[in-house]
PDB file of N, CA and C in Angstrom:
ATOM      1  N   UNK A   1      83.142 165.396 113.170  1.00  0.00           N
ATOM      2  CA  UNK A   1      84.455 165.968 112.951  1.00  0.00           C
ATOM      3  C   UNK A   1      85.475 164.888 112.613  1.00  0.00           C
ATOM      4  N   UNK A   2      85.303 163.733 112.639  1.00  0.00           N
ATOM      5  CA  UNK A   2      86.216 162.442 112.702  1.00  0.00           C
ATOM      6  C   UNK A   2      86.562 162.737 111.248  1.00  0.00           C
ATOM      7  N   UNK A   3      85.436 163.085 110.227  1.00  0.00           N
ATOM      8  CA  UNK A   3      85.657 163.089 108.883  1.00  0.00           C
ATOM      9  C   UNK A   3      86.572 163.884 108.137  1.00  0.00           C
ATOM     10  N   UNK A   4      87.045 165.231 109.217  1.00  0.00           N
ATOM     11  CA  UNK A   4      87.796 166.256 109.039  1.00  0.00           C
ATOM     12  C   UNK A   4      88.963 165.583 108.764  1.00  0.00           C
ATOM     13  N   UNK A   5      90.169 166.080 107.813  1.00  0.00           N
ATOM     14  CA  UNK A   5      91.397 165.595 107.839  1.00  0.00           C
ATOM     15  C   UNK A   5      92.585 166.591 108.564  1.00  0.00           C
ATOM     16  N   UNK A   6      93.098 165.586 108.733  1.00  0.00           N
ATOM     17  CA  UNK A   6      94.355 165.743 109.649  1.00  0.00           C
ATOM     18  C   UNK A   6      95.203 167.134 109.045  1.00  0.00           C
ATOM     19  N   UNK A   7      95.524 168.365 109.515  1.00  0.00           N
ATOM     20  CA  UNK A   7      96.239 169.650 109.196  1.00  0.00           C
ATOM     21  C   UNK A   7      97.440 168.757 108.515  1.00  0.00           C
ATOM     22  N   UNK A   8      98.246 167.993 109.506  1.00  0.00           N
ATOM     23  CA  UNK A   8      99.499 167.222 108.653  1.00  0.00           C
ATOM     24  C   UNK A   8      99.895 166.979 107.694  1.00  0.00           C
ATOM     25  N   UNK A   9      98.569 166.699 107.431  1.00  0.00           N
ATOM     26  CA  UNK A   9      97.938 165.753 106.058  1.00  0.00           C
ATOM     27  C   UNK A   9      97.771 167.077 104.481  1.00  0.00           C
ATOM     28  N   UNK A  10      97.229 168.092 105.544  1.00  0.00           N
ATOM     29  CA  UNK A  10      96.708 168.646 103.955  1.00  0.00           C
ATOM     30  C   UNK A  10      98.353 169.638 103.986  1.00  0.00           C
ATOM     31  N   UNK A  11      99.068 169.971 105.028  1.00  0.00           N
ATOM     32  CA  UNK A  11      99.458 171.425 104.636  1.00  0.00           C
ATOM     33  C   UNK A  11     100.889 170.946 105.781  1.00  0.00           C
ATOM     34  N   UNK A  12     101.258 170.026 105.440  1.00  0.00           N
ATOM     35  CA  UNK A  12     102.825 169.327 106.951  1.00  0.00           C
ATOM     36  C   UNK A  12     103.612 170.648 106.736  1.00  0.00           C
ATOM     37  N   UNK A  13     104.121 170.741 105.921  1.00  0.00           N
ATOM     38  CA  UNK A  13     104.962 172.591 106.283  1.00  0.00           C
ATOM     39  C   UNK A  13     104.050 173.229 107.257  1.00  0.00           C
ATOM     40  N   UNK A  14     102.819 173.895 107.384  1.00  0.00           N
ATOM     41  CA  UNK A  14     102.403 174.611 107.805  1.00  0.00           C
ATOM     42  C   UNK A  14     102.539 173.832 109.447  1.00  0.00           C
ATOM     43  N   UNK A  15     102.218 172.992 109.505  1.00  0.00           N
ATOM     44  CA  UNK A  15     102.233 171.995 111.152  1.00  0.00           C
ATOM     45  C   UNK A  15     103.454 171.882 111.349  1.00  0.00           C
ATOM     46  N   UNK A  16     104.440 171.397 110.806  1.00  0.00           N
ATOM     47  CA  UNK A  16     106.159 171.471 111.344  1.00  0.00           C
ATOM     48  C   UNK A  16     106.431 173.036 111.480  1.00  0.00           C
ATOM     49  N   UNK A  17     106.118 174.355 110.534  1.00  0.00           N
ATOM     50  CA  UNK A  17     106.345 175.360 111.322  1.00  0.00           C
ATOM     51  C   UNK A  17     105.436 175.789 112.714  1.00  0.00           C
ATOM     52  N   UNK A  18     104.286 175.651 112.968  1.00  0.00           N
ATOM     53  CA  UNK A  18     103.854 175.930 113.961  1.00  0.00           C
ATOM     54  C   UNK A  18     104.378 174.948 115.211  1.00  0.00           C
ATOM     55  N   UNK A  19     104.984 173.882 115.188  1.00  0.00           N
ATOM     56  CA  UNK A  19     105.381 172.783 116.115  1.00  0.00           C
ATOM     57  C   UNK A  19     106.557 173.550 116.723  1.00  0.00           C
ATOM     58  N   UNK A  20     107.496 173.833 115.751  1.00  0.00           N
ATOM     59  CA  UNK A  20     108.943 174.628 115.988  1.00  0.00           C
ATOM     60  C   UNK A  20     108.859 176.104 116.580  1.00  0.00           C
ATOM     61  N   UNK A  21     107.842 176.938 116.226  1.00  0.00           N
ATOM     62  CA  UNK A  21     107.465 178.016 116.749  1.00  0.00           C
ATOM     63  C   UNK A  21     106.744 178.166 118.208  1.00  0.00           C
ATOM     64  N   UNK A  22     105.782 176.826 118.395  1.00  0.00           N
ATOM     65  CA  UNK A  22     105.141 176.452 119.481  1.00  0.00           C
ATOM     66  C   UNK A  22     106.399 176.420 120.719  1.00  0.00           C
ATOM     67  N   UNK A  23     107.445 175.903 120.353  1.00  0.00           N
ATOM     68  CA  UNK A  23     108.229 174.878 121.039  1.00  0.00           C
ATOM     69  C   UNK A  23     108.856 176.407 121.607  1.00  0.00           C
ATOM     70  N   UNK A  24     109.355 177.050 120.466  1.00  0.00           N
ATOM     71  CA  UNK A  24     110.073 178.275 120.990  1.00  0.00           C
ATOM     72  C   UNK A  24     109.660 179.022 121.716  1.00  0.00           C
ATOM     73  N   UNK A  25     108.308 179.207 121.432  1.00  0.00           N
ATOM     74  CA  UNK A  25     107.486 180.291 122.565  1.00  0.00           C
ATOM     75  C   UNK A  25     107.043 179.634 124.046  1.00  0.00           C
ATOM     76  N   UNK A  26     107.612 178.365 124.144  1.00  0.00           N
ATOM     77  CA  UNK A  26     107.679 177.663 125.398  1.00  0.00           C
ATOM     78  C   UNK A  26     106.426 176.846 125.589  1.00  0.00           C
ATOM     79  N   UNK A  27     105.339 176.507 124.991  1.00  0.00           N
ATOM     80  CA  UNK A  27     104.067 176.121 124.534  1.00  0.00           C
ATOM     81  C   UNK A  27     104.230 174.489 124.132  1.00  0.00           C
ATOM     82  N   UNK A  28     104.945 173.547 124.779  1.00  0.00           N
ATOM     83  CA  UNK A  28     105.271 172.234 124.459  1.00  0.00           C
ATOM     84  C   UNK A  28     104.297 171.556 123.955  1.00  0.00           C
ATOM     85  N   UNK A  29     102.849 171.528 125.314  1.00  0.00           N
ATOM     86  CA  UNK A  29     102.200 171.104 125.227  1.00  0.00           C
ATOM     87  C   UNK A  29     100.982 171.225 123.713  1.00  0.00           C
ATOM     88  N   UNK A  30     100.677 172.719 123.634  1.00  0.00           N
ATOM     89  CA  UNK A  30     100.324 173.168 122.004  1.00  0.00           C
ATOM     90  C   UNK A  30     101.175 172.212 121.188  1.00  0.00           C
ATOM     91  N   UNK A  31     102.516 172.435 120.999  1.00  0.00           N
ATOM     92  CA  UNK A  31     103.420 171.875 119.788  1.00  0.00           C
ATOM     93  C   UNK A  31     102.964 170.623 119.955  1.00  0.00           C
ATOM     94  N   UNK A  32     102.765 170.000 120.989  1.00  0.00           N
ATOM     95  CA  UNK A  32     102.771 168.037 120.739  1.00  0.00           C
ATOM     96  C   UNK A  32     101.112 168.407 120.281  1.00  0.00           C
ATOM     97  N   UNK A  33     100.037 168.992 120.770  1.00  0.00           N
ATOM     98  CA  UNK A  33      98.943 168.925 120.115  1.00  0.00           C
ATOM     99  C   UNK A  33      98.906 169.265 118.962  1.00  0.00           C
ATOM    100  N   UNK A  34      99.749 169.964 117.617  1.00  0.00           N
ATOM    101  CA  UNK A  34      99.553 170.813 116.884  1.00  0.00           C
ATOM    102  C   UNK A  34      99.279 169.373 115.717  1.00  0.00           C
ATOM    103  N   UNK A  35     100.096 169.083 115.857  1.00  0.00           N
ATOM    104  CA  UNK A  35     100.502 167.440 114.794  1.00  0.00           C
ATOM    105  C   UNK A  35      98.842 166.902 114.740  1.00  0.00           C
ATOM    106  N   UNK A  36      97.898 166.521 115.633  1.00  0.00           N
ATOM    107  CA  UNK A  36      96.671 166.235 115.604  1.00  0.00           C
ATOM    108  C   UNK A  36      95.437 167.096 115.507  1.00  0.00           C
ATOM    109  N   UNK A  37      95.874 168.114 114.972  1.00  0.00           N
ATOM    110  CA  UNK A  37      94.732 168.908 114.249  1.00  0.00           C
ATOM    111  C   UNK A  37      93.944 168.739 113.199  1.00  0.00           C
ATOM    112  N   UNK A  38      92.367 169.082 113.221  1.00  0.00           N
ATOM    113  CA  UNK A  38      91.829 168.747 112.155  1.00  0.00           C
ATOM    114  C   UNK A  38      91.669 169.721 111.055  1.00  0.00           C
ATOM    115  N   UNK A  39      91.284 170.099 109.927  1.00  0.00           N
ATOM    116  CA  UNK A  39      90.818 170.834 109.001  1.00  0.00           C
ATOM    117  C   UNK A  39      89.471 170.437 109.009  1.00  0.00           C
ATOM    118  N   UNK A  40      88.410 171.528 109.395  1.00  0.00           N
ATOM    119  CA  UNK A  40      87.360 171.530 109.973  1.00  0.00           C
ATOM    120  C   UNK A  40      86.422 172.762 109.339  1.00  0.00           C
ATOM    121  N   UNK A  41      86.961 174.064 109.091  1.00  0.00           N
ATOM    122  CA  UNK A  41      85.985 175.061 108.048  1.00  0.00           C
ATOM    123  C   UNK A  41      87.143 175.831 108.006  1.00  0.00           C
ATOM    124  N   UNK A  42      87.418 176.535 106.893  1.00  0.00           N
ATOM    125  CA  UNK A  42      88.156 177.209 106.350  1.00  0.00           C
ATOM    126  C   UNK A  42      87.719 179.313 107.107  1.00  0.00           C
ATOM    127  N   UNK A  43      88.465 180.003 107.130  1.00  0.00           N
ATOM    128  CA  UNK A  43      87.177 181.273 107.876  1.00  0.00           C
ATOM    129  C   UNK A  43      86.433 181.664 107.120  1.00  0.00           C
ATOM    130  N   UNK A  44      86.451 181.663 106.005  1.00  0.00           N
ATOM    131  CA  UNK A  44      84.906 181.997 104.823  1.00  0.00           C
ATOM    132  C   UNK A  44      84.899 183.138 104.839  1.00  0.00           C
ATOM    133  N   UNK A  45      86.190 184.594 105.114  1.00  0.00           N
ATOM    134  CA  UNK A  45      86.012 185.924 104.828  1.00  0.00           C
ATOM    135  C   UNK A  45      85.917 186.607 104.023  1.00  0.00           C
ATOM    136  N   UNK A  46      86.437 185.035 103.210  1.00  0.00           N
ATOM    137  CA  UNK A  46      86.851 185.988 101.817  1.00  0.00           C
ATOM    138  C   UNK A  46      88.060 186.479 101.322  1.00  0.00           C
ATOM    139  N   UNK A  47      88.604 187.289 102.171  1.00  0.00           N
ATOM    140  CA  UNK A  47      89.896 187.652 102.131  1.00  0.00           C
ATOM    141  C   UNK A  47      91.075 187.040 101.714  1.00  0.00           C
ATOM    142  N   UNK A  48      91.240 187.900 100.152  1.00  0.00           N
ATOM    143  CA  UNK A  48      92.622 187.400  99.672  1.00  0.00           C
ATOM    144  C   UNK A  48      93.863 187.152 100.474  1.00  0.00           C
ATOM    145  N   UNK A  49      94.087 187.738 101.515  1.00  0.00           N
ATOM    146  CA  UNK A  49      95.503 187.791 102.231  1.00  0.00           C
ATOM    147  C   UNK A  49      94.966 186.153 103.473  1.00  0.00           C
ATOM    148  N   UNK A  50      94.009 185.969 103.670  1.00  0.00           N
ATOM    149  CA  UNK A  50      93.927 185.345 104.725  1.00  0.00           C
ATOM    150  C   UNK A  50      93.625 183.654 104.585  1.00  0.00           C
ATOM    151  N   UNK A  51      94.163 182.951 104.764  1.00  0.00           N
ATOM    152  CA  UNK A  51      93.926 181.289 104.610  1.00  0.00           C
ATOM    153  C   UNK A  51      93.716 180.362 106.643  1.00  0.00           C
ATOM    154  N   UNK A  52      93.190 181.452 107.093  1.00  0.00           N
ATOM    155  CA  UNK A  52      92.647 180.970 108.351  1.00  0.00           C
ATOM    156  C   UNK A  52      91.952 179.936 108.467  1.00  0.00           C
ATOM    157  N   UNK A  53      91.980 178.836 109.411  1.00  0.00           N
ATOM    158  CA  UNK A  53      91.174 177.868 109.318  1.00  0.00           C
ATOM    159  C   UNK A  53      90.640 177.285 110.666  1.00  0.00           C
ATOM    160  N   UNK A  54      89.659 176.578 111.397  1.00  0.00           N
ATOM    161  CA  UNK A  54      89.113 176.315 112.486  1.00  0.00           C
ATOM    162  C   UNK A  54      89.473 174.789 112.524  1.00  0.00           C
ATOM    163  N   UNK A  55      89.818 174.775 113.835  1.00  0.00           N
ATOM    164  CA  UNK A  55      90.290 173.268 114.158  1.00  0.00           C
ATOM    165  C   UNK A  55      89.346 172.068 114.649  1.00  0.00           C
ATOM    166  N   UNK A  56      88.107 173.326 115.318  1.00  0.00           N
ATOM    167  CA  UNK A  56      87.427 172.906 116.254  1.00  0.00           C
ATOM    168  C   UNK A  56      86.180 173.359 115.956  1.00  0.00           C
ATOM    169  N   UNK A  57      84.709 173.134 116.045  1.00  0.00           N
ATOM    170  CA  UNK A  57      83.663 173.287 115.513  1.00  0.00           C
ATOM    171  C   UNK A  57      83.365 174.462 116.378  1.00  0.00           C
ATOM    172  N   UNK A  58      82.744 175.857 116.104  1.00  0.00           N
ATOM    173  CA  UNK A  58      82.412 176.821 116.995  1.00  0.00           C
ATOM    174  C   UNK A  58      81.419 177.835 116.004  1.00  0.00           C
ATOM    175  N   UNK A  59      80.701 178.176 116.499  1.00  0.00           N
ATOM    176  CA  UNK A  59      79.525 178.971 116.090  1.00  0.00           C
ATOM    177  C   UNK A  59      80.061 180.398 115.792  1.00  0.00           C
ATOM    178  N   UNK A  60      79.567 180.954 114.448  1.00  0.00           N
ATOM    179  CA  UNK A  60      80.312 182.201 113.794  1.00  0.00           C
ATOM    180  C   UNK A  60      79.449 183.060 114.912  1.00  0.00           C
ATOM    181  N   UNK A  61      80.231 184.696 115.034  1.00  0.00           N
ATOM    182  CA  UNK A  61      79.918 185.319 115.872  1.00  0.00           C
ATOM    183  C   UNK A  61      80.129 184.786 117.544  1.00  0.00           C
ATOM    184  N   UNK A  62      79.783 183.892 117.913  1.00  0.00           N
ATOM    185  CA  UNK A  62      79.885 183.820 119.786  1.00  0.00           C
ATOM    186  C   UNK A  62      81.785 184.143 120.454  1.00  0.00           C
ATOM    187  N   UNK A  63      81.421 184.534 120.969  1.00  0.00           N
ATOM    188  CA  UNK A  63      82.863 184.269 121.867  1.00  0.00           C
ATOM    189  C   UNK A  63      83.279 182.872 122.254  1.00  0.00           C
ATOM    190  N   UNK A  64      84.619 182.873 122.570  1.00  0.00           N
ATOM    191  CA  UNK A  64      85.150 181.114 122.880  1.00  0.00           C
ATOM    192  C   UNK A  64      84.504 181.402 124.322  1.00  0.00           C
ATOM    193  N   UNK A  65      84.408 182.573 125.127  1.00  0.00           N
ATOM    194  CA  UNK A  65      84.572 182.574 126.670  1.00  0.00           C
ATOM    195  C   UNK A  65      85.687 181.942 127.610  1.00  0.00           C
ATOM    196  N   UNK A  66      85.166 181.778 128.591  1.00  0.00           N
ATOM    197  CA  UNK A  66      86.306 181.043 129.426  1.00  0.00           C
ATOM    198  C   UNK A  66      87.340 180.125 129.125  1.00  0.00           C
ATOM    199  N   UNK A  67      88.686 180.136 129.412  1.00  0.00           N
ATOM    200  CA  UNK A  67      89.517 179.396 129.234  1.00  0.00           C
ATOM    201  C   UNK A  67      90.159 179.674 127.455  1.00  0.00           C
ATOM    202  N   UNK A  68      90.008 180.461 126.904  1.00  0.00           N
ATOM    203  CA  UNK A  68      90.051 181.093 126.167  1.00  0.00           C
ATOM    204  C   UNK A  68      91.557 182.085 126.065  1.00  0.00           C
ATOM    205  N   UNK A  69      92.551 182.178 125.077  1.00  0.00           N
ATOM    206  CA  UNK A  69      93.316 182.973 125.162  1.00  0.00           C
ATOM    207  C   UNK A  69      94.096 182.029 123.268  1.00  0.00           C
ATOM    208  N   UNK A  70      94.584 183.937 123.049  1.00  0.00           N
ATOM    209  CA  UNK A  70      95.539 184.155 121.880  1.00  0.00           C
ATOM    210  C   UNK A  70      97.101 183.789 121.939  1.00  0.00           C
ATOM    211  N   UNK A  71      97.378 183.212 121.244  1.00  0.00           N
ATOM    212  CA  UNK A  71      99.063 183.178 121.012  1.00  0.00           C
ATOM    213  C   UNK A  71      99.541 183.584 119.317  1.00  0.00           C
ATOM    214  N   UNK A  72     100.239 184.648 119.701  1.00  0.00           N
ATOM    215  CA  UNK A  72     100.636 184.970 118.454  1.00  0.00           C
ATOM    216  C   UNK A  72     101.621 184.064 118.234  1.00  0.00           C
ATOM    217  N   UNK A  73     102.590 184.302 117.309  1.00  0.00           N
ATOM    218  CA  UNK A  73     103.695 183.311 116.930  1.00  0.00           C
ATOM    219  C   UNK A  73     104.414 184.583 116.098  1.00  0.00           C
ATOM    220  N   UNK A  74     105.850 183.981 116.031  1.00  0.00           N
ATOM    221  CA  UNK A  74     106.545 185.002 115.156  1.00  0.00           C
ATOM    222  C   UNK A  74     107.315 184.567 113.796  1.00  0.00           C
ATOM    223  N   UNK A  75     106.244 183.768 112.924  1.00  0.00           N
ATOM    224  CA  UNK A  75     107.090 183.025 111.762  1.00  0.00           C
ATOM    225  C   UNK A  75     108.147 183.998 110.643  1.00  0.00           C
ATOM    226  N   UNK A  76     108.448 183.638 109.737  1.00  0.00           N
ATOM    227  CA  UNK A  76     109.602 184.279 108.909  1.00  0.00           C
ATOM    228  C   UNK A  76     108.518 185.134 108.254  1.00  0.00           C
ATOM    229  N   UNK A  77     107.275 184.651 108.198  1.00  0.00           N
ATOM    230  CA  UNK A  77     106.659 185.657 107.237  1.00  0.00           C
ATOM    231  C   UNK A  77     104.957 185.415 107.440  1.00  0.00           C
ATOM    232  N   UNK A  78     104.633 186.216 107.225  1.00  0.00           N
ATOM    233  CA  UNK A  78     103.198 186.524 107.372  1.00  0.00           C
ATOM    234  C   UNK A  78     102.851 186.746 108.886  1.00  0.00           C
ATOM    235  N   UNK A  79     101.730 186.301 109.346  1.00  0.00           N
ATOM    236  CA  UNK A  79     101.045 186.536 110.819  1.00  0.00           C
ATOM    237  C   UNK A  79     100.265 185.249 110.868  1.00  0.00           C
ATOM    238  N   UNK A  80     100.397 184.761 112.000  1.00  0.00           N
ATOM    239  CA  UNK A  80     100.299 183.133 112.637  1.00  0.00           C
ATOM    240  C   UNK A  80      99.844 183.570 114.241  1.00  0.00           C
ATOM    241  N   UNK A  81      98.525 183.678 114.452  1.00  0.00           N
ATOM    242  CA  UNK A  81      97.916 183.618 115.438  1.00  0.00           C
ATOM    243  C   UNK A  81      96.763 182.381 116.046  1.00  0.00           C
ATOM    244  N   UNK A  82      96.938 182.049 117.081  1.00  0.00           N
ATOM    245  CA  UNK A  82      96.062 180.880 117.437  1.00  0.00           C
ATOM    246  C   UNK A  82      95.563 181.268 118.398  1.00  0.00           C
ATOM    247  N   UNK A  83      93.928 180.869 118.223  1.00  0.00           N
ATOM    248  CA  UNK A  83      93.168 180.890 119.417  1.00  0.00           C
ATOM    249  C   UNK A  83      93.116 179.437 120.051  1.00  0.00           C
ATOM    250  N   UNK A  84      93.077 179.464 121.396  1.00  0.00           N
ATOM    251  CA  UNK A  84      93.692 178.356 122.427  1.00  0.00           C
ATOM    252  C   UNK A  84      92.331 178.394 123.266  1.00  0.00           C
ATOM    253  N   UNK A  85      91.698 177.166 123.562  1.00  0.00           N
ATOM    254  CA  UNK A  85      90.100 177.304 124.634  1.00  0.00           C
ATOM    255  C   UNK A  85      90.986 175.505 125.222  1.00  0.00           C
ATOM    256  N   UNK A  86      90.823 176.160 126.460  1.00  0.00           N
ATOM    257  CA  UNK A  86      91.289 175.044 127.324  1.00  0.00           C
ATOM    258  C   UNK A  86      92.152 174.193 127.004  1.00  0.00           C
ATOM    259  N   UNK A  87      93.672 174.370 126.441  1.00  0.00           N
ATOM    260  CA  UNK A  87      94.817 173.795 126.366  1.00  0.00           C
ATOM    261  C   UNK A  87      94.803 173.415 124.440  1.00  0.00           C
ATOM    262  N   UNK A  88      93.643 173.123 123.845  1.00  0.00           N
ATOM    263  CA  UNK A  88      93.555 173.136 122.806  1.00  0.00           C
ATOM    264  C   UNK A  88      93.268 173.908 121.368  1.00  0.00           C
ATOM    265  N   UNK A  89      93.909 173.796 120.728  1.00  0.00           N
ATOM    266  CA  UNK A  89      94.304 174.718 119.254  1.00  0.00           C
ATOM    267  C   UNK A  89      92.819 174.802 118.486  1.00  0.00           C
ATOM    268  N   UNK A  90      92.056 175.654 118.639  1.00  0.00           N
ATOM    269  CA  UNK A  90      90.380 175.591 118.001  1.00  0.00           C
ATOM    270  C   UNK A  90      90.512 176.523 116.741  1.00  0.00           C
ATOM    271  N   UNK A  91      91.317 177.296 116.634  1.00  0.00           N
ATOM    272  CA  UNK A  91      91.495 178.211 115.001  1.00  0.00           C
ATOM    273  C   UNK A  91      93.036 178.537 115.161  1.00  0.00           C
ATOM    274  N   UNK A  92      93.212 178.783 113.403  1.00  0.00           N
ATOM    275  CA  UNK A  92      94.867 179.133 113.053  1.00  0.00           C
ATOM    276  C   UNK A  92      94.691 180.433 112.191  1.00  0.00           C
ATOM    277  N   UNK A  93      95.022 181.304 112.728  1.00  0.00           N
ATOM    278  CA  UNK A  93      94.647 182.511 111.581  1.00  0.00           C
ATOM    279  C   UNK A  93      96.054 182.783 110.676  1.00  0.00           C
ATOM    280  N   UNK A  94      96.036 182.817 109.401  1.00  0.00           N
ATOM    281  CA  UNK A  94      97.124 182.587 108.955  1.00  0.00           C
ATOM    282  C   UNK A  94      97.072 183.393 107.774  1.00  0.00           C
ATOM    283  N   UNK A  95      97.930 184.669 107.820  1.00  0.00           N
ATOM    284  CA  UNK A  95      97.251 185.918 107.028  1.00  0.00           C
ATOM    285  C   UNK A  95      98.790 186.657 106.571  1.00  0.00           C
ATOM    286  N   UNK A  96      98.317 187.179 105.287  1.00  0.00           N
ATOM    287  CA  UNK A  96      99.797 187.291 104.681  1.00  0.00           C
ATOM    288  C   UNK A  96     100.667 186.836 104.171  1.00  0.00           C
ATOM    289  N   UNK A  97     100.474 185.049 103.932  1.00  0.00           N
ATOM    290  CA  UNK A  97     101.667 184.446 103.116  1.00  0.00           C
ATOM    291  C   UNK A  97     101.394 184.097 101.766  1.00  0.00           C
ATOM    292  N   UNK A  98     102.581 183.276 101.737  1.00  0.00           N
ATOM    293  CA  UNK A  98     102.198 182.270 100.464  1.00  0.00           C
ATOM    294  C   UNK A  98     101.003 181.563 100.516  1.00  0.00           C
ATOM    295  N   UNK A  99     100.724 181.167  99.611  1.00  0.00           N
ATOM    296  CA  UNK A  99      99.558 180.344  99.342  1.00  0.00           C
ATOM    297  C   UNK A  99      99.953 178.889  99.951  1.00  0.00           C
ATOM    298  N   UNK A 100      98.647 178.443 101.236  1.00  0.00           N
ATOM    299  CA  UNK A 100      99.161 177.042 101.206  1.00  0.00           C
ATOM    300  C   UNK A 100      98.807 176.208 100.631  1.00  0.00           C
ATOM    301  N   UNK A 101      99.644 174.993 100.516  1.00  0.00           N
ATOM    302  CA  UNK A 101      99.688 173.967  99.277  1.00  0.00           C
ATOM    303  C   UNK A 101      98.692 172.913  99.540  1.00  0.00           C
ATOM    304  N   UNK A 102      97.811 172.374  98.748  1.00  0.00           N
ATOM    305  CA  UNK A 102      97.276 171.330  99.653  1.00  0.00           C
ATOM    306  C   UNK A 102      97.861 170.059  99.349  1.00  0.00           C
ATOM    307  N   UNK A 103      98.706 169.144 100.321  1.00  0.00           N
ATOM    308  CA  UNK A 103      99.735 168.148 100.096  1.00  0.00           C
ATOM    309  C   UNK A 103      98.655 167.087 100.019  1.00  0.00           C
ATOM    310  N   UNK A 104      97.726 166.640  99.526  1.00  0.00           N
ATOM    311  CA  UNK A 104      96.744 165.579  99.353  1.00  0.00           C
ATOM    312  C   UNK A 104      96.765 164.689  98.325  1.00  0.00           C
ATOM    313  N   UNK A 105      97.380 165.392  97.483  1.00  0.00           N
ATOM    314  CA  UNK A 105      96.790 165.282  95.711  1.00  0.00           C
ATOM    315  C   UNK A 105      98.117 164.882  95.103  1.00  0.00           C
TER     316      UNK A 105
END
C-alpha cells in the first residue's frame, strides 16, 4: 500500500472538503487523519454517479465487523459517506457530484 498515493495528492479539494466537514461534525481526530489517506482501489461499480474509493485494503463482499461504523457528512452537493474501522478512514463513498479532478498531471 506504501505505493498508493496520497488522496491530497490526487484530488486536495476533495481532502480540504472532507477535513472542514470532519471538523464540523465534531470528528477532529478523522479530519487530522483525512490529509494522510491513500488512493488504494477505486469501487469498480461501475456507476456513472459514483467516484467512491477505498483507503484501506479490504476484501469485496466481507463485512468491516467490529469497530466498524458510518459517518455521513453533509457537503454542498452530492453524498459523502465514510466508513470508519477503528478510528480510521478505510472507504469514501462519493456519489452524485462533479467529476473529480485528478490534480497529478
Amino acid at each position: 500500500m506504501t505505493g498508493a498515493p496520497l488522496v491530497r495528492e490526487v484530488f486536495p479539494d476533495l481532502v480540504r472538503e472532507l477535513t472542514a466537514l470532519l471538523e464540523a461534525e465534531g470528528e477532529p481526530e478523522l479530519a487530522a487523519g483525512a490529509r494522510d489517506l491513500r488512493l488504494v482501489a477505486d469501487c469498480g461499480c461501475g456507476d456513472g454517479f459514483c467516484q467512491s474509493f477505498r483507503t484501506e485494503p479490504h476484501r469485496a463482499g466481507q463485512p468491516y465487523g467490529p469497530g466498524h461504523r458510518c459517518v455521513p457528512l453533509l457537503p454542498a452537493q452530492g453524498t459523502l459517506i465514510l466508513d470508519v474501522v477503528d478510528g480510521r478512514i478505510t472507504y469514501v463513498e462519493v456519489l452524485g457530484r462533479e467529476p473529480l479532478r485528478d490534480q497529478r498531471a
